[in-house]
C-alpha atoms as a PDB file:
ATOM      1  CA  UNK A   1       0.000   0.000   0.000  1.00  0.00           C
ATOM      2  CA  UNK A   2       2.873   2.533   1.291  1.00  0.00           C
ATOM      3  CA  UNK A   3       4.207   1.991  -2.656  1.00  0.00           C
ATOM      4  CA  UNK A   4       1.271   3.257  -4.540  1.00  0.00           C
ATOM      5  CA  UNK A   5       2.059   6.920  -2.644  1.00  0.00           C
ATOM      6  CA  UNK A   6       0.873   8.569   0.313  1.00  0.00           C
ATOM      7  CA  UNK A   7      -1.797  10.049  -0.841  1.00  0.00           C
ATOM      8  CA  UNK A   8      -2.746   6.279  -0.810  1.00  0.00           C
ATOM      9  CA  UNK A   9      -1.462   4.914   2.037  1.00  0.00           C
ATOM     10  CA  UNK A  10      -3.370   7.954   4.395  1.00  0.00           C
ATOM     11  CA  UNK A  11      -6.466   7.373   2.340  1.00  0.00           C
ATOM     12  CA  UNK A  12      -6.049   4.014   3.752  1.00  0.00           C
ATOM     13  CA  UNK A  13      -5.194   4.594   7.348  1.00  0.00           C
ATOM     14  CA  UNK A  14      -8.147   7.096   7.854  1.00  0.00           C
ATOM     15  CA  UNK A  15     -10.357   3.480   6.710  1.00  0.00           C
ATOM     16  CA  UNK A  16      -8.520   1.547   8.969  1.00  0.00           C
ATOM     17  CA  UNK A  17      -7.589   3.525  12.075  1.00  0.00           C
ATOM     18  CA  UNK A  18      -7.294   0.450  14.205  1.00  0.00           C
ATOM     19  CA  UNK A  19      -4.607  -1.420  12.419  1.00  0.00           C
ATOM     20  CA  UNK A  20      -1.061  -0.809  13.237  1.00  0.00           C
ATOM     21  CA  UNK A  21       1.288  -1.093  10.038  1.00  0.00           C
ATOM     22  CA  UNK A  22       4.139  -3.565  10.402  1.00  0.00           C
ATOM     23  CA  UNK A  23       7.184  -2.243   8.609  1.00  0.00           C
ATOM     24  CA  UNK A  24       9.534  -3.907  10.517  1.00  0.00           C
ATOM     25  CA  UNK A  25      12.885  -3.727   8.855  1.00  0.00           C
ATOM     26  CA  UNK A  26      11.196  -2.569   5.840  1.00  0.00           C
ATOM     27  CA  UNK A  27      13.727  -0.719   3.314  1.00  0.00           C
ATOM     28  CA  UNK A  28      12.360   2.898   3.027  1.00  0.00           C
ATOM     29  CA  UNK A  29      15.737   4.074   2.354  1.00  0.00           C
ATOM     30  CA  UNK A  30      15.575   7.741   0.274  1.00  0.00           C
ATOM     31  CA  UNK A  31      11.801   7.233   0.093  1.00  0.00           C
ATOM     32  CA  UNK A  32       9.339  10.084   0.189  1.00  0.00           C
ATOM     33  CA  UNK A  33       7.121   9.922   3.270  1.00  0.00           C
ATOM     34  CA  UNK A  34       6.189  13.003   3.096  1.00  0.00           C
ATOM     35  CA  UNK A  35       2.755  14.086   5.513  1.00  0.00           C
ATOM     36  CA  UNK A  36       2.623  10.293   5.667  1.00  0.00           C
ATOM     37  CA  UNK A  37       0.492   8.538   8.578  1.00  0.00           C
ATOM     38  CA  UNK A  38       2.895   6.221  10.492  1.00  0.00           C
ATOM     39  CA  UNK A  39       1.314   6.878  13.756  1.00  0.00           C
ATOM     40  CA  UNK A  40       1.842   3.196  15.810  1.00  0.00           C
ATOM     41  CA  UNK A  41       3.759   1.514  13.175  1.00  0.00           C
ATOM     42  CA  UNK A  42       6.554  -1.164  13.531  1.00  0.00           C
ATOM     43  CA  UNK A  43       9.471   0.041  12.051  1.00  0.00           C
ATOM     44  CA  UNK A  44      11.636  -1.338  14.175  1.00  0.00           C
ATOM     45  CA  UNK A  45      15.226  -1.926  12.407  1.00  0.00           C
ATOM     46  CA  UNK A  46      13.817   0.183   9.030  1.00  0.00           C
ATOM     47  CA  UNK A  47      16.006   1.512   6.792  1.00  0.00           C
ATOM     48  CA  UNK A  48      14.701   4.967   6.830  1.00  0.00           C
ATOM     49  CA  UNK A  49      18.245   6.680   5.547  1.00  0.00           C
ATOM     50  CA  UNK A  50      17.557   9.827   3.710  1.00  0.00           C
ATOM     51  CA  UNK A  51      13.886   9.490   3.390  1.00  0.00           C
ATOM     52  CA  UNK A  52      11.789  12.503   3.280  1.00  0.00           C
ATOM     53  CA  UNK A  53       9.468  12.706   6.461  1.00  0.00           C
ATOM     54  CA  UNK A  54       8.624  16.411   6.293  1.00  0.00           C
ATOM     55  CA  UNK A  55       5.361  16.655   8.823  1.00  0.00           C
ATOM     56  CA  UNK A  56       4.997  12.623   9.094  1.00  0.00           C
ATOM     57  CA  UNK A  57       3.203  11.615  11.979  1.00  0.00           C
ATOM     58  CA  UNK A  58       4.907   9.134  13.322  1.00  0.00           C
ATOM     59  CA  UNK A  59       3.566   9.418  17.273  1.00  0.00           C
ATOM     60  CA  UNK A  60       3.857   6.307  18.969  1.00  0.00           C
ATOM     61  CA  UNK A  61       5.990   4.439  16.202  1.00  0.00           C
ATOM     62  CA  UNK A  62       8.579   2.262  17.120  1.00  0.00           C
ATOM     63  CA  UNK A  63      11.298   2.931  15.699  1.00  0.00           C
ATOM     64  CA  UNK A  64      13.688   1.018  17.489  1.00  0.00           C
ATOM     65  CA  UNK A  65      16.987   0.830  16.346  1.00  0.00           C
ATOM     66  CA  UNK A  66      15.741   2.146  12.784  1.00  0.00           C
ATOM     67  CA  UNK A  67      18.605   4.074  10.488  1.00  0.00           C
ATOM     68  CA  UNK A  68      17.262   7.612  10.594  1.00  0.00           C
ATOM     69  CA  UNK A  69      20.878   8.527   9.155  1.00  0.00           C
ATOM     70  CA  UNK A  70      20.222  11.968   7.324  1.00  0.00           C
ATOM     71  CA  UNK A  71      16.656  11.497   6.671  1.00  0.00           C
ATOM     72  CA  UNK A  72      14.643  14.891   7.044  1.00  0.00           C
ATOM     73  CA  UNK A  73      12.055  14.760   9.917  1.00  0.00           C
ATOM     74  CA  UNK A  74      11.338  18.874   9.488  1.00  0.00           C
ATOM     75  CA  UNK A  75       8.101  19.044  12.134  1.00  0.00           C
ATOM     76  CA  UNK A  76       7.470  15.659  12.517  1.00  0.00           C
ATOM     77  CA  UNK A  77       5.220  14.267  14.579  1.00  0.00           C
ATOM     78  CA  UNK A  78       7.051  11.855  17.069  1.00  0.00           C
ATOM     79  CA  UNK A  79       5.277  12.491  20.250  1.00  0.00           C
ATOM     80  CA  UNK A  80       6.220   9.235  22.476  1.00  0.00           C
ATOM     81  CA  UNK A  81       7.775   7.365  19.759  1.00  0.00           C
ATOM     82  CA  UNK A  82      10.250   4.754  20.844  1.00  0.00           C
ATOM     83  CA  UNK A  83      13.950   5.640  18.947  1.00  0.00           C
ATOM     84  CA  UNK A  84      15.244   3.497  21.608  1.00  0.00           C
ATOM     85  CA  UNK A  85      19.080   2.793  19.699  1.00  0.00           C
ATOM     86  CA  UNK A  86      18.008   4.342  16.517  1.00  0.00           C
ATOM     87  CA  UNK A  87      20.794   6.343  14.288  1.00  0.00           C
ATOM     88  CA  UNK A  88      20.061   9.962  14.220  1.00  0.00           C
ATOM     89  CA  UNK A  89      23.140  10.983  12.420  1.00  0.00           C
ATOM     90  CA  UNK A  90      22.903  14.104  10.686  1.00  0.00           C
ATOM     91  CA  UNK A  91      18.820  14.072  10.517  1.00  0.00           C
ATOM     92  CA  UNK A  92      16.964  17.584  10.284  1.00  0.00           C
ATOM     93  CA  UNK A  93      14.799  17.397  13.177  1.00  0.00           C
ATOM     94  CA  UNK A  94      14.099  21.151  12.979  1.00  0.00           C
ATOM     95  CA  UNK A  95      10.607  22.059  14.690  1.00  0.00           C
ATOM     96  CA  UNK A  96       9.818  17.996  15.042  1.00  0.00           C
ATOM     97  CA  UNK A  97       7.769  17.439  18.513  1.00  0.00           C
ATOM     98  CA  UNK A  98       9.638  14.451  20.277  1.00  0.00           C
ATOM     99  CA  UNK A  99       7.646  15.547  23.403  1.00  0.00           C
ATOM    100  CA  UNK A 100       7.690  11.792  25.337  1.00  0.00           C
ATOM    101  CA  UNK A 101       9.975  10.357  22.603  1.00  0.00           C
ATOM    102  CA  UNK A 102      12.475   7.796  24.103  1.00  0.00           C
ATOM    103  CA  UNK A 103      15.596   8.552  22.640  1.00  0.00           C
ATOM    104  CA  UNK A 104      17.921   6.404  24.802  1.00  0.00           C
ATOM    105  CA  UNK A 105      20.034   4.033  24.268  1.00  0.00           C
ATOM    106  CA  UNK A 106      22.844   5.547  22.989  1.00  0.00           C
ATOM    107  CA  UNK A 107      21.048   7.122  19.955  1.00  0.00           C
ATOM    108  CA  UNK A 108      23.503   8.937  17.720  1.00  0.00           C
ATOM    109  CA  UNK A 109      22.030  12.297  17.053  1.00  0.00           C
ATOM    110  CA  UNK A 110      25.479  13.574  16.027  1.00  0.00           C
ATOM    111  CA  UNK A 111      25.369  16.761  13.787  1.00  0.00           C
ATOM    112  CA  UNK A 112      20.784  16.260  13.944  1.00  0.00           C
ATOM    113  CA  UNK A 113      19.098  19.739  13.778  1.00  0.00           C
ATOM    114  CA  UNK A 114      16.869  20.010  16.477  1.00  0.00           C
ATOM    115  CA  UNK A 115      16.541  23.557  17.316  1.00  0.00           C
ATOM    116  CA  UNK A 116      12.716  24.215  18.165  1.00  0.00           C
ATOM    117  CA  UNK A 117      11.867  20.989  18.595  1.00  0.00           C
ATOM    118  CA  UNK A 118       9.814  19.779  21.332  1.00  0.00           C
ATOM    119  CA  UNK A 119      12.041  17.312  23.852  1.00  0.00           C
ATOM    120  CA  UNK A 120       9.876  17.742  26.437  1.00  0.00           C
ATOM    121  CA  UNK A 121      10.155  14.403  29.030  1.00  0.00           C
ATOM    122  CA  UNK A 122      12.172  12.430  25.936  1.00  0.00           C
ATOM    123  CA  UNK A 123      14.396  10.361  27.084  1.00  0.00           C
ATOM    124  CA  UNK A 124      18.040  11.342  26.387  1.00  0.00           C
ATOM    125  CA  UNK A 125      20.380   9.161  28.665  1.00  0.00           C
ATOM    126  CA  UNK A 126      23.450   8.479  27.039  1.00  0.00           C
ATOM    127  CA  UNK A 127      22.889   9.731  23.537  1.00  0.00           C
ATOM    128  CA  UNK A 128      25.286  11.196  21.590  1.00  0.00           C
ATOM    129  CA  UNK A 129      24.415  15.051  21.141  1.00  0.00           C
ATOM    130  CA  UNK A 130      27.747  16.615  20.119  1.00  0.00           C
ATOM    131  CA  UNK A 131      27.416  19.624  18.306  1.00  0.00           C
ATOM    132  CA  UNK A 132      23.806  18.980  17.866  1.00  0.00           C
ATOM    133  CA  UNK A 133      21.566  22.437  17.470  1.00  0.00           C
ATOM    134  CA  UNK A 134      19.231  22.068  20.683  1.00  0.00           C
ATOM    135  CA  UNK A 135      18.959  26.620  20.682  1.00  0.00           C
ATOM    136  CA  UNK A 136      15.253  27.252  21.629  1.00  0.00           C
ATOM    137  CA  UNK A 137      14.691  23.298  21.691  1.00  0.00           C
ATOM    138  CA  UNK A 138      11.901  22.633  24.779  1.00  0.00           C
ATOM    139  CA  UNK A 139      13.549  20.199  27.116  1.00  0.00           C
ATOM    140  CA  UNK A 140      12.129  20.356  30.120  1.00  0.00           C
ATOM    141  CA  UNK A 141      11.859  17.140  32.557  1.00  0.00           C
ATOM    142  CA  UNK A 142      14.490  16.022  29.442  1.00  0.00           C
ATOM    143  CA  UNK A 143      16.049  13.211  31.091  1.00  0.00           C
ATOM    144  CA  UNK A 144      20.403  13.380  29.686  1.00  0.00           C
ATOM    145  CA  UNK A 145      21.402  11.321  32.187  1.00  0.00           C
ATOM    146  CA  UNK A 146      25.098  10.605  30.811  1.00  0.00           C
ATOM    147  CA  UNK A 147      24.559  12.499  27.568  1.00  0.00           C
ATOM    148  CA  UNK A 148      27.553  13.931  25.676  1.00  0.00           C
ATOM    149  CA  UNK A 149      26.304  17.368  24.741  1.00  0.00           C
ATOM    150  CA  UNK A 150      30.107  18.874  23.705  1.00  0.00           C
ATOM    151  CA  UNK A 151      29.960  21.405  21.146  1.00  0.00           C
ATOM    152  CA  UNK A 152      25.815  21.233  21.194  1.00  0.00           C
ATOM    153  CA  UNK A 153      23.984  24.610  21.133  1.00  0.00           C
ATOM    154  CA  UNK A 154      21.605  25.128  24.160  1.00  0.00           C
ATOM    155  CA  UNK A 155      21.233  28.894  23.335  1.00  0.00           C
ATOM    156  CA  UNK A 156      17.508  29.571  24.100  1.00  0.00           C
ATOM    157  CA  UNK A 157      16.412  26.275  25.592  1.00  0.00           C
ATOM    158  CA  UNK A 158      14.043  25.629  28.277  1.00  0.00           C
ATOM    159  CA  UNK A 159      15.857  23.276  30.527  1.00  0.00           C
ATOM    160  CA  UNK A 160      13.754  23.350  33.753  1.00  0.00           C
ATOM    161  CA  UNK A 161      14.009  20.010  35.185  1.00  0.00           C
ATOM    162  CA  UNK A 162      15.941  18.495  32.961  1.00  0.00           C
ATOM    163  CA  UNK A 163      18.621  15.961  34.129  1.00  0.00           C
ATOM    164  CA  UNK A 164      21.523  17.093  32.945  1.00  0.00           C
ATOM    165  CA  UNK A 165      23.843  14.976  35.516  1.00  0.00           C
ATOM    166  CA  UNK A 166      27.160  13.400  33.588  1.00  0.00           C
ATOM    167  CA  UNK A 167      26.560  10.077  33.725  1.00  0.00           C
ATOM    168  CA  UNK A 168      30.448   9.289  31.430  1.00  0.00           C
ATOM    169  CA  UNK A 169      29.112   6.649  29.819  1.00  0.00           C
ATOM    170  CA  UNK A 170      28.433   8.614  26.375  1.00  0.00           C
ATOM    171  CA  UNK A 171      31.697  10.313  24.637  1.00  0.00           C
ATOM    172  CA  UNK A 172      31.506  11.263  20.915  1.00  0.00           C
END
């Protein structure tokens, strides 16, 4: 269904609201997901590298351990989606909402753009933030237990509550 377009595949998610796609280690590599429905889906270990997932709403999603590698998540919807392991590396998470989102497990978020975004609660211990742009990101009760955050830009962000205690188990 997801192959025919996503004009398609919404069409039918909105008919079938109650069934949870299972894209587990599907290879979406470069595709364009663009405003596509994911919410709930299994794409646990998906190759997602490069793919275009401007405004997807992927809330809820598991996503563990998926290749995110440079894919473009510009305000995406991952409010309490599990990204438990996945690889971050140089994805535009500008504006995304990752409010809930767990992020732990060493996630590698090196070089991700994720100024404005909305962190609030996700869970950050031990991921690898260096030189990631966090300015005006919303992190409060962020938990960075351990986090390497060298070179990241916090200009601007709401950190009330967060756990920021160093952990050392994260370098970059």
């Amino acid at each position: 269904m997801l192959k025919q377009g996503v004009a398609a595949w919404n069409a039918w998610r909105d008919k079938n609201p109650e069934l949870k796609a299972d894209l587990y280690e599907a290879d979406l590599g470069g595709a364009n997901l663009k405003e596509a429905n994911l919410k709930e889906a299994n794409l646990k270990g998906a190759n997602l590298i490069n793919a275009n997932l401007k405004r997807a709403i992927l809330n809820g999603a598991d996503l563990h351990e998926a290749a995110l590698n440079g894919a473009d998540l510009y305000e995406a919807d991952l409010r309490g989606a599990d990204l438990f392991g996945a690889e971050l590396f140089g994805a535009d998470l500008f504006g995304a909402n990752l409010s809930g989102a767990d992020l732990s497990g060493q996630a590698n978020l090196l070089g991700a753009d994720l100024s404005g975004a909305n962190l609030q609660s996700a869970q950050l211990d031990s991921a690898a933030l260096c030189g990631v742009d966090l300015r005006k990101a919303d992190l409060r009760r962020a938990n960075l237990f351990g986090a390497d955050l060298q070179g990241a830009d916090l200009r601007q962000a709401n950190l009330r509550f967060t756990n920021l205690l160093d952990g050392g188990s994260q370098e970059c």
